[in-house]
Structures are given as C-alpha cells and as structure tokens.
Protein backbone atom coordinates (compact mmCIF):
# COMPACT_ATOMS: atom_id res chain seq x y z
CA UNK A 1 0.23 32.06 4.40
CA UNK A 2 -0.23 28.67 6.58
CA UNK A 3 2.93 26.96 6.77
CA UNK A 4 4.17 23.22 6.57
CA UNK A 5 6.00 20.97 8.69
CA UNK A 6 7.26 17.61 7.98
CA UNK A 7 7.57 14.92 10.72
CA UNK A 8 9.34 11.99 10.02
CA UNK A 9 10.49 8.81 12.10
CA UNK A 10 13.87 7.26 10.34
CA UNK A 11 15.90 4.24 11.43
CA UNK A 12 18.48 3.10 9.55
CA UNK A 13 17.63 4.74 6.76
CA UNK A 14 21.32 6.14 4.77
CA UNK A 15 20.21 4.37 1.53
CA UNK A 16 16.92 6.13 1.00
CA UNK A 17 16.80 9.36 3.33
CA UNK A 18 18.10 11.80 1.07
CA UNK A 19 16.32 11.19 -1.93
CA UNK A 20 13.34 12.00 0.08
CA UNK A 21 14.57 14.94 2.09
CA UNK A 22 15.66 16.68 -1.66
CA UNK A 23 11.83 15.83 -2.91
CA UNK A 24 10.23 18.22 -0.24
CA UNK A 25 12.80 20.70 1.38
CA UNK A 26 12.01 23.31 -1.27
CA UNK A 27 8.60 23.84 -0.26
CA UNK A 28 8.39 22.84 3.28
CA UNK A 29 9.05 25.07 6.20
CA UNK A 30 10.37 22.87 9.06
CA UNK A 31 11.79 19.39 9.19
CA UNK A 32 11.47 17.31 12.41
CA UNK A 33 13.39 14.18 12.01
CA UNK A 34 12.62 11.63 15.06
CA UNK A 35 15.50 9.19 14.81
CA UNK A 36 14.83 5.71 16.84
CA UNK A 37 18.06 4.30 17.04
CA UNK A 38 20.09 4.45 13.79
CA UNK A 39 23.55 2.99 13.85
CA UNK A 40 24.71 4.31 10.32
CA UNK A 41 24.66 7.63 8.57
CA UNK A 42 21.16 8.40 9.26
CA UNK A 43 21.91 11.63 11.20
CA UNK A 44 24.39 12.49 8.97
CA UNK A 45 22.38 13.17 6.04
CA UNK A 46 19.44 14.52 8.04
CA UNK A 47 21.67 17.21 9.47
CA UNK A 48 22.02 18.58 5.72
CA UNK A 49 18.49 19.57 5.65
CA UNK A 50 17.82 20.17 9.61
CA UNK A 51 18.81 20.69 13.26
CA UNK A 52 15.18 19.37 14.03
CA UNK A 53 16.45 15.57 15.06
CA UNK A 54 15.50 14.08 18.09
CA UNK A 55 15.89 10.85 19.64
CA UNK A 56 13.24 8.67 20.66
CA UNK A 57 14.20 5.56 22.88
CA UNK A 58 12.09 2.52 20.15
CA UNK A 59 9.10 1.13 22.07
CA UNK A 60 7.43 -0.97 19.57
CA UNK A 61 4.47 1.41 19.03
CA UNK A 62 4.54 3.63 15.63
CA UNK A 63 2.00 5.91 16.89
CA UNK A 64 4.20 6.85 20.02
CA UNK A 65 7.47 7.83 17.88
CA UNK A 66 4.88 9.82 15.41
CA UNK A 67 3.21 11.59 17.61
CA UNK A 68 6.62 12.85 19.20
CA UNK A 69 7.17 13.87 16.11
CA UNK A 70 3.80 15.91 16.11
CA UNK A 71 4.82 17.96 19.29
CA UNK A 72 8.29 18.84 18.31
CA UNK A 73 6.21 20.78 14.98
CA UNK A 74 5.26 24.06 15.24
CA UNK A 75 4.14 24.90 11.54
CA UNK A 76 0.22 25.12 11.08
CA UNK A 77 0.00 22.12 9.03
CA UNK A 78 1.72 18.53 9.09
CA UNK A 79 3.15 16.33 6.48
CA UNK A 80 3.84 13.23 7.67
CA UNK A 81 6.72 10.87 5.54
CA UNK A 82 8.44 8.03 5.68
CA UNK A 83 12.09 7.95 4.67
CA UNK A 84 11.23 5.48 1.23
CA UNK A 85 9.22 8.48 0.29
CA UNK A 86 9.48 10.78 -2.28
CA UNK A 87 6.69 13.44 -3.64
CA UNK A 88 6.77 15.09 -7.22
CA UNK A 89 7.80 18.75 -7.19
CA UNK A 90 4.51 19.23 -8.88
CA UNK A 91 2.60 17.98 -6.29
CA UNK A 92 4.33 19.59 -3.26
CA UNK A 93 3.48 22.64 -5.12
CA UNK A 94 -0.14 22.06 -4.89
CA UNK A 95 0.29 20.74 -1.08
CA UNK A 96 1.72 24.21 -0.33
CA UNK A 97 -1.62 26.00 -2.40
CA UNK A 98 -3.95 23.36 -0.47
CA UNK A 99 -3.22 24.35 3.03
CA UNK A 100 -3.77 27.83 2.25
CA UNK A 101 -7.75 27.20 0.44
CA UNK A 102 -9.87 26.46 4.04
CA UNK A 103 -11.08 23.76 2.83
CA UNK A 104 -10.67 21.37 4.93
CA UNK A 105 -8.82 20.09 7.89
CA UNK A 106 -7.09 17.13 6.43
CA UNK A 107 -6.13 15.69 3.34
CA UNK A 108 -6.04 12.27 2.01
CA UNK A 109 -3.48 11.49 -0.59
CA UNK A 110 -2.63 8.92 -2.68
CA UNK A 111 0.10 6.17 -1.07
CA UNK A 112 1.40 4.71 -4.52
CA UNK A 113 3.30 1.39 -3.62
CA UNK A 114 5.85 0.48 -6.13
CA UNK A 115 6.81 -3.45 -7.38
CA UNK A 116 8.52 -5.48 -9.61
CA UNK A 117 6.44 -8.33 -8.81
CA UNK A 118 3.94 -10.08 -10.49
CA UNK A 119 0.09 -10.92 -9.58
CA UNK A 120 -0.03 -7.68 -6.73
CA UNK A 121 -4.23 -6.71 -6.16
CA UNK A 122 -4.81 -3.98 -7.97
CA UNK A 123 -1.73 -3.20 -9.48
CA UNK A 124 -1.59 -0.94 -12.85
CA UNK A 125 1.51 -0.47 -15.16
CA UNK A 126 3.77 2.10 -14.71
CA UNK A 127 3.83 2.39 -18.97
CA UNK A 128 3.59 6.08 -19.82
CA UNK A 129 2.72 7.16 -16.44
CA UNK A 130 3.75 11.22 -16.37
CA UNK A 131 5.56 10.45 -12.80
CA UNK A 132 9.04 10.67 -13.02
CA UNK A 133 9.23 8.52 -10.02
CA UNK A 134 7.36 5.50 -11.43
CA UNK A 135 10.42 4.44 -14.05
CA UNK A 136 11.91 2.59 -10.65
CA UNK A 137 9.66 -0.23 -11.37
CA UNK A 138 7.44 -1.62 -13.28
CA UNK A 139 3.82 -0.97 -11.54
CA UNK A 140 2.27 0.04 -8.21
CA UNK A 141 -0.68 -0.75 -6.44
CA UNK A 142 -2.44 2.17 -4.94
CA UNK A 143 -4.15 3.00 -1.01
CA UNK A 144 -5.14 6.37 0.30
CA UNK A 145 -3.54 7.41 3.33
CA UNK A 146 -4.18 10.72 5.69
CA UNK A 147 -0.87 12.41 5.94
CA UNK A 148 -1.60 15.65 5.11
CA UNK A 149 -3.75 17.77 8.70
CA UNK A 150 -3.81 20.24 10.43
CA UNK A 151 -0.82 20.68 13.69
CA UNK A 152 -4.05 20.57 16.37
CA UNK A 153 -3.17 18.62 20.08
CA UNK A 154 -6.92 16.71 19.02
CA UNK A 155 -5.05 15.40 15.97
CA UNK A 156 -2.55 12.57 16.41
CA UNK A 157 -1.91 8.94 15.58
CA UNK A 158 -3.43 6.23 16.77
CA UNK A 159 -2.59 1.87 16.23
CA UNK A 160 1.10 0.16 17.69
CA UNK A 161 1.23 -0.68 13.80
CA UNK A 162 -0.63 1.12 10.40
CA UNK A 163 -0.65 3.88 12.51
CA UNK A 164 -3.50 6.57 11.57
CA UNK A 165 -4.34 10.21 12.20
CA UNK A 166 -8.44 9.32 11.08
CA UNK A 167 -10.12 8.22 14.22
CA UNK A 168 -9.37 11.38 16.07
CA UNK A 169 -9.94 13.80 13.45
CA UNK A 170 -13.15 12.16 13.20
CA UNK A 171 -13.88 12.30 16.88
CA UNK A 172 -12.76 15.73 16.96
CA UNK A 173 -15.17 17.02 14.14
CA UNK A 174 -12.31 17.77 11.83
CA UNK A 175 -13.24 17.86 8.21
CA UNK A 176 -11.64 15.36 5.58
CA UNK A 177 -11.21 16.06 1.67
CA UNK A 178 -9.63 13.26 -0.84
CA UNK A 179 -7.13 14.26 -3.27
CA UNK A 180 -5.38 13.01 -6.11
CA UNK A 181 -1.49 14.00 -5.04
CA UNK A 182 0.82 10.97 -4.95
CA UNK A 183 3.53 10.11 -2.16
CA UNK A 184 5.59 7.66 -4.08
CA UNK A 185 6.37 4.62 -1.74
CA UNK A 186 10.02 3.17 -2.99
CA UNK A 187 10.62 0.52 -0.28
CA UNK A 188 9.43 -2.02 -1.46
CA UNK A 189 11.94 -2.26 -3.96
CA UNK A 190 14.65 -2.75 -1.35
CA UNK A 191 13.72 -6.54 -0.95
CA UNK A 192 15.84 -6.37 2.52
CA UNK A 193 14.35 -3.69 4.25
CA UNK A 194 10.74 -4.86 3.06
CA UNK A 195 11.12 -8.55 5.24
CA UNK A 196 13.03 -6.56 8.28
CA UNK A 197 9.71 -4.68 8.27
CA UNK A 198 7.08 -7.24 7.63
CA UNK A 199 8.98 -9.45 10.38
CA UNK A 200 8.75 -6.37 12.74
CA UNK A 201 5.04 -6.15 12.12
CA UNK A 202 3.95 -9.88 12.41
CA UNK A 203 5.68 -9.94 15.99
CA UNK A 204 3.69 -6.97 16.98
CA UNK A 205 0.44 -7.96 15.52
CA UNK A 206 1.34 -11.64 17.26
CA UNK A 207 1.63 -9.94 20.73
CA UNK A 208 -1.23 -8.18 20.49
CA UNK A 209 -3.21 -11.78 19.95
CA UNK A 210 -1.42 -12.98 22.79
CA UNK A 211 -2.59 -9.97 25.26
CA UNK A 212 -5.97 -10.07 23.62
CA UNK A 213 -5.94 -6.17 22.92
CA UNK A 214 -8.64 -5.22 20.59
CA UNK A 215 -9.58 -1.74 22.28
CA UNK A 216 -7.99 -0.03 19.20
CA UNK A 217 -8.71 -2.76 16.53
CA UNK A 218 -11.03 -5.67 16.23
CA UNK A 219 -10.05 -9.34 16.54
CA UNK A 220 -11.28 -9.93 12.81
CA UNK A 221 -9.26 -6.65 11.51
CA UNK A 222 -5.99 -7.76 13.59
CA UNK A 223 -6.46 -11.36 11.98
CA UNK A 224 -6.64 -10.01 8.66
CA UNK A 225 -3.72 -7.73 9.33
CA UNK A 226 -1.43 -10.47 10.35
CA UNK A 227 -2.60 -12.98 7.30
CA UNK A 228 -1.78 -9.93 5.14
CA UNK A 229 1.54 -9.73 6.49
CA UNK A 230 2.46 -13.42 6.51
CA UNK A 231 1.19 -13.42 2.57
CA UNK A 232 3.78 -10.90 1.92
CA UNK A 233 6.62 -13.01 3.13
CA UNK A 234 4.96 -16.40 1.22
CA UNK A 235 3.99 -17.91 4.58
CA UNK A 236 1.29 -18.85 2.93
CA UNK A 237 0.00 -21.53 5.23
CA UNK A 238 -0.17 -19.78 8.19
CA UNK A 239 -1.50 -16.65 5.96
CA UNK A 240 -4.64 -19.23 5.40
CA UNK A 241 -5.39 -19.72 8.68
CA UNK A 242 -5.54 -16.34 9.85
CA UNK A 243 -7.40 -15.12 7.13
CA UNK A 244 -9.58 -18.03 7.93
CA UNK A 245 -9.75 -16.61 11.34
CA UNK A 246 -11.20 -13.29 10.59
CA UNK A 247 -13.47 -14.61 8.15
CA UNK A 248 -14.96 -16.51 10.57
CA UNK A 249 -15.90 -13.27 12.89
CA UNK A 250 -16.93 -11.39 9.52
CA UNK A 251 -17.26 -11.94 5.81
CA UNK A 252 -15.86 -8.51 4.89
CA UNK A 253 -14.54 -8.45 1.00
CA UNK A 254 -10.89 -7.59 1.84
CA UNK A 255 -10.92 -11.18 4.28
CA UNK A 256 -12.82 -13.21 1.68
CA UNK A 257 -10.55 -11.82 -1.55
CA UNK A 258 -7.47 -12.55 0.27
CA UNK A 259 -8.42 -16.13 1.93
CA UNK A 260 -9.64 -16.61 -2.12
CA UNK A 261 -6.36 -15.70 -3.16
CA UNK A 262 -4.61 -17.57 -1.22
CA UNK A 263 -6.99 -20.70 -2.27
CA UNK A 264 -6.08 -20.36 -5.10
CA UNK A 265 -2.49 -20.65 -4.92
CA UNK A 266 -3.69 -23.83 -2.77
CA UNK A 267 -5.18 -24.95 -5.54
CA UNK A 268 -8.81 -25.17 -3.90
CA UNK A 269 -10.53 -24.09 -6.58
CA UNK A 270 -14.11 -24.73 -5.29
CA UNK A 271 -13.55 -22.94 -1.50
CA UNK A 272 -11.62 -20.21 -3.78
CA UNK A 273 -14.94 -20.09 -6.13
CA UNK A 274 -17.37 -19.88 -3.32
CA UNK A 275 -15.51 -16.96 -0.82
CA UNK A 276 -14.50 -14.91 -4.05
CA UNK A 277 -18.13 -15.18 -5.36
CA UNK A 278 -19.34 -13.53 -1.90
CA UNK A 279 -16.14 -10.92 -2.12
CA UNK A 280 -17.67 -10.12 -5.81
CA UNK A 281 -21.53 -9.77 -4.22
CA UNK A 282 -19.77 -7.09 -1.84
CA UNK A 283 -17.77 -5.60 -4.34
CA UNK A 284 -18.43 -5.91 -7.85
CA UNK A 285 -16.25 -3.22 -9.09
CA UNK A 286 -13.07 -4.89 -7.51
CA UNK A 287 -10.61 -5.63 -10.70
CA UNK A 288 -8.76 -8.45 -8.61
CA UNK A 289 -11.67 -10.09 -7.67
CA UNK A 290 -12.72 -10.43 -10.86
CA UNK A 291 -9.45 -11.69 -12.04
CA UNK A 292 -9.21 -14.36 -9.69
CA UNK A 293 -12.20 -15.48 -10.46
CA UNK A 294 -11.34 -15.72 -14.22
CA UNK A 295 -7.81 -17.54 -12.68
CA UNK A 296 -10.25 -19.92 -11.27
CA UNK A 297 -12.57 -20.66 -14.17
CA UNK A 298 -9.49 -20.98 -16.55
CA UNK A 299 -7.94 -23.44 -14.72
CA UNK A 300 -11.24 -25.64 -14.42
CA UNK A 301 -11.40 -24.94 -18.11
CA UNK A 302 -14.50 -23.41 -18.06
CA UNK A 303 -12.58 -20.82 -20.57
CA UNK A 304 -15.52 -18.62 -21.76
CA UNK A 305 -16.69 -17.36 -17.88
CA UNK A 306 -12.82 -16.89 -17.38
CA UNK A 307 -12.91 -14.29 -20.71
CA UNK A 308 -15.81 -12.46 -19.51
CA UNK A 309 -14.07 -12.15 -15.97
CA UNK A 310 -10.58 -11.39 -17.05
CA UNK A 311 -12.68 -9.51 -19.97
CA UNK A 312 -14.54 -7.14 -17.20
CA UNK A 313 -11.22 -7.27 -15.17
CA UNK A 314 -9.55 -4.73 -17.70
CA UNK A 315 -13.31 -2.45 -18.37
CA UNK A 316 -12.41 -1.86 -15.19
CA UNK A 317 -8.53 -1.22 -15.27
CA UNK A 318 -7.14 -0.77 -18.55
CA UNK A 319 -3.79 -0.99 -17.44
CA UNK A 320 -4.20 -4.36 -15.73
CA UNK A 321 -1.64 -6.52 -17.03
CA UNK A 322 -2.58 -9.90 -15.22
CA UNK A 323 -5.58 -9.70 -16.94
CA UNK A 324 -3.90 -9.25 -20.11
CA UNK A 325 -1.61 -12.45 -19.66
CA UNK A 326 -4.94 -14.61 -18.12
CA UNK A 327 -6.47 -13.90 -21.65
CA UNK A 328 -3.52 -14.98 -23.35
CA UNK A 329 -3.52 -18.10 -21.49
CA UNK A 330 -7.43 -18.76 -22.12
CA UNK A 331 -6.44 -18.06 -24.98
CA UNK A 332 -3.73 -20.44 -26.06
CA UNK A 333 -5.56 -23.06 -24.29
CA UNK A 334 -8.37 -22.35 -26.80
CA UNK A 335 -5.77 -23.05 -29.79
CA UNK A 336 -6.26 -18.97 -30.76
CA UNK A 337 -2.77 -18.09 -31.45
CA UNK A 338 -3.81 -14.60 -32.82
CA UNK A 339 -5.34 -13.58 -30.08
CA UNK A 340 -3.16 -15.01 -27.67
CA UNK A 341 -0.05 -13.36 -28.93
CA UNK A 342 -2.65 -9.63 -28.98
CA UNK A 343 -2.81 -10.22 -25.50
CA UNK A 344 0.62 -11.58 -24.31
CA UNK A 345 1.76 -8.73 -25.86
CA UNK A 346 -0.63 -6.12 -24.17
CA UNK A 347 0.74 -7.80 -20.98
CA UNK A 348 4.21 -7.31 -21.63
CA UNK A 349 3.69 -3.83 -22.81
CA UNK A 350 2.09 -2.86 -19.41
CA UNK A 351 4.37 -5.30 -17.45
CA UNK A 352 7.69 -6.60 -19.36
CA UNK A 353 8.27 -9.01 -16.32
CA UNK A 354 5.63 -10.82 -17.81
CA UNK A 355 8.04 -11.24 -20.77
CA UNK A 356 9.85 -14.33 -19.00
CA UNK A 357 7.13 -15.81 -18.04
CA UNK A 358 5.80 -16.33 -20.88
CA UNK A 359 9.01 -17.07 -22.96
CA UNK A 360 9.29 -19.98 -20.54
C-alpha cells in the first residue's frame, strides 16, 4: 500500500489550522508542517497532530518554503494543503484508493474557492450542493490545481508566487490524470487574511517587473497576474492598466475577459463590447463571457441580444445566478413583471445575497 504525506506551509494560521488538520489526519500517514514565522498559536495546534514542524526563515518565494516541505516527506505520495483547506472525508477516502491504482503520477483536483460576493467569473450556487463544506457561503468559483504527485526529487514547485508542481512533472515525463475530488478553499471568507495576502502578492509580482524576471513567467502572464490581483482589492484603475499591458503582448481570453470586465465597471461599453467579443471568438463556452456581454447589451438597451446572452449564459451553467438576476433586470426594463419576478427569484434561490439587491 503507497502511503501519503501532507506538506503544508502555515503562518499565522490559529483561526483556520485545525479545522484542516481534523479533515485529513485520519487517512494520511505523515504530516510535515513548515512554519514561516508564526507569532500566535500556530505551533500549538500543529503539535496535536505532529512532531513534523520545521522552521523556515520567510524569503518571499512560495516555491522555496514548499519545496522544504517536499524534502522533509518521506511517504510515496504528496498532498500538498494550505491551512484554509479542508477536504471531505469522502474524498480523502478516494485519495488514499487513487495512489494505490498506477495510474498515473499526479493528480489534478478540484480547488473550490468559496464567496459571499456577488458578480465572481464563473461562480455557481452552493444550493443543494452534497458538500458539507459549501453551507459556509453562498457559492464558489472553481480552478484545478496539481496537489496530489508522486514524492520524486524531479517533482517540486516552481513560481516566487502561484507556485506549481506542473512544469517539472512535465519535463520529467511524469504522467497527469484530472479528477473530480474537491479541496475546499475557506479563506476567502476571512476578509482580513484575504487583503494581507493579495497585498503580499502584488509586492512580489511588482518586484519582479522591476528586475525584469520573466525566465519562469512571461511579461504578458506576470501583467495579467498583477491586474488580477489589484481587481481583487477594487484597485480597479491600476487593474486596467495592467491588464491593458498584457493584452497588448497577447490577446489571450483570460486578458481580454478581465480588461472587459473591468470596462465594464468603467462604463466603456464599446472597448468592453469589442475585447469581450474577441474573448467569446476564443472561448465560446465561457459562461462569464457571455454574461458580460449580455451586462453590456442590457445596459445599451439592446435587451433582446442581452436575453439570448444571459439566456446561453445559464445552458451553460444552470446554477449561474448573475445570469438569473441580468434576466430579471432585462426583464423589468421590458415592463414583464412575470417574468422578472421567475427570474429574481431563481437568483435568489441560487444566491440569497442577491435578495438585497434587489429589494433595494
């Protein structure tokens, strides 16, 4: 039977450690716990679970304190966490079966980022979700991650920031399967650790401008990175012009949907139109695309290519509920109550923030 360790990198991290640490110490078979300079109880609560917890002096590079994690494991396989973490019992029960098949050498999994907040890309409602985890908060927006490969010296992290195992897997010849197991991401719902950690990420991603180091990521990517960043903290002007930036190197979808987004907000409704029209061309499948592009038609009251947009917006993700609450707004515009109310509902059903919003 392959075995399982966990490798972790904490600071700070009393509030949410222990939830995670209960999630996973059933079914794992070694915890390493790299701490980088906690000045609460941290240690405290990691010492319930192990005497794997080592210090690593903070160097503002993610891969570093990871991949000290990676040599203090000596399991066969590697889960790597986050303290804001938590994965379902049943899933760590298939984790511990998945190892053990050969099928591959690492596993992607599903990184399931929950919110409170309204008008997230790609969110879907939590409503009647079988998670347990998922009655935090309202909805999540989902990304796959690799966290889940095999304890190999070839295999480790690489990027100062959004720090990834792929590239030398890859380069190594390692083999890569997708999977639908969840790691439920919590810490977003802790409003003050999310800015300490978007702040910490725009410095770095600043420097790295400054030094003009794109060996591990390309000017256009670390652009988009930063914008992304900067959107998540409403610095939306600045978000603009590095989006702007890396649109300018290369019209990739993510770059155009976000500068569109953010046009949007702007209220540029025609440069929003024509950069979202060229994300759409790349990506036609995308459900926010397609919703902003209804946003955009709705508010130049051209209200029946907003319906088939917001319309197509929800063929695509049922569980939408922006597009829900667009098409009650085209809606009410149109002097529909009936359907307007069908569809403010829907989004308050999926949503129930969306409950205020339209009360007011």
């Amino acid at each position: 039977m392959e075995e399982l360790s966990v490798c972790m990198i904490v600071k700070n991290e009393e509030k949410h450690l222990e939830n995670c640490l209960n999630s996973i110490k059933n079914f794992v078979d070694e915890i390493i716990i790299i701490d980088t300079g906690s000045n609460d109880k941290t240690k405290e609560i990691a010492k319930k679970f192990t005497n794997k917890i080592f210090d690593f002096k903070w160097n503002n590079n993610f891969s570093d304190a990871r991949n000290f994690s990676l040599s203090k494991a000596t399991k066969e396989w590697i889960l790597s966490l986050d303290a804001d973490e938590i994965i379902a019992k049943k899933d760590m029960e298939k984790i511990k079966k998945l190892i053990n098949t050969g099928q591959a050498d690492s596993f992607l999994l599903n990184w399931r980022n929950y919110t409170n907040d309204i008008g997230i890309a790609g969110w879907t409602s939590c409503k009647n979700d079988s998670y347990e985890e998922s009655k935090n908060a309202s909805g999540f927006n989902v990304e796959k991650v690799l966290r889940l490969f095999k304890n190999k010296k070839e295999y480790y992290f690489e990027g100062k920031i959004h720090e990834t195992p792929h590239n030398s897997i890859k380069k190594s010849g390692g083999t890569l399967f997708d999977t639908d197991l969840i790691i439920h991401h919590l810490g977003s719902l802790d409003k003050q650790k999310f800015t300490n950690k978007k702040d910490t990420y725009i410095r770095l991603l600043k420097e790295r401008l400054e030094k003009k180091d794109f060996v591990e990521k390309p000017k256009d990517f670390v652009f988009f990175e930063l914008g992304r960043e900067l959107w998540e903290l409403k610095h939306l002007e600045e978000a603009i012009y590095y989006f702007e930036k890396a649109v300018e190197i290369k019209e990739d979808f993510r770059y155009l949907f976000a500068l569109g987004g953010l046009y949007i907000i702007d209220d540029k409704l025609d440069e929003a139109e024509k950069v979202l029209k060229k994300a759409n061309e790349l990506n036609p499948r995308d459900v926010s695309i397609n919703n902003n592009l209804g946003v955009i038609y709705a508010r130049k009251k051209e209200f029946n290519k907003a319906i088939r947009r917001f319309e197509k917006a929800i063929d695509i993700n049922p569980k939408f509920a922006d597009a829900y609450f667009n098409l009650g707004k085209v809606y009410k515009e149109k002097g529909k109550k009936e359907k307007m109310n069908y569809f403010f509902i829907k989004a308050i059903e999926l949503n129930p923030s969306y409950k205020k919003k339209i009360i007011s």
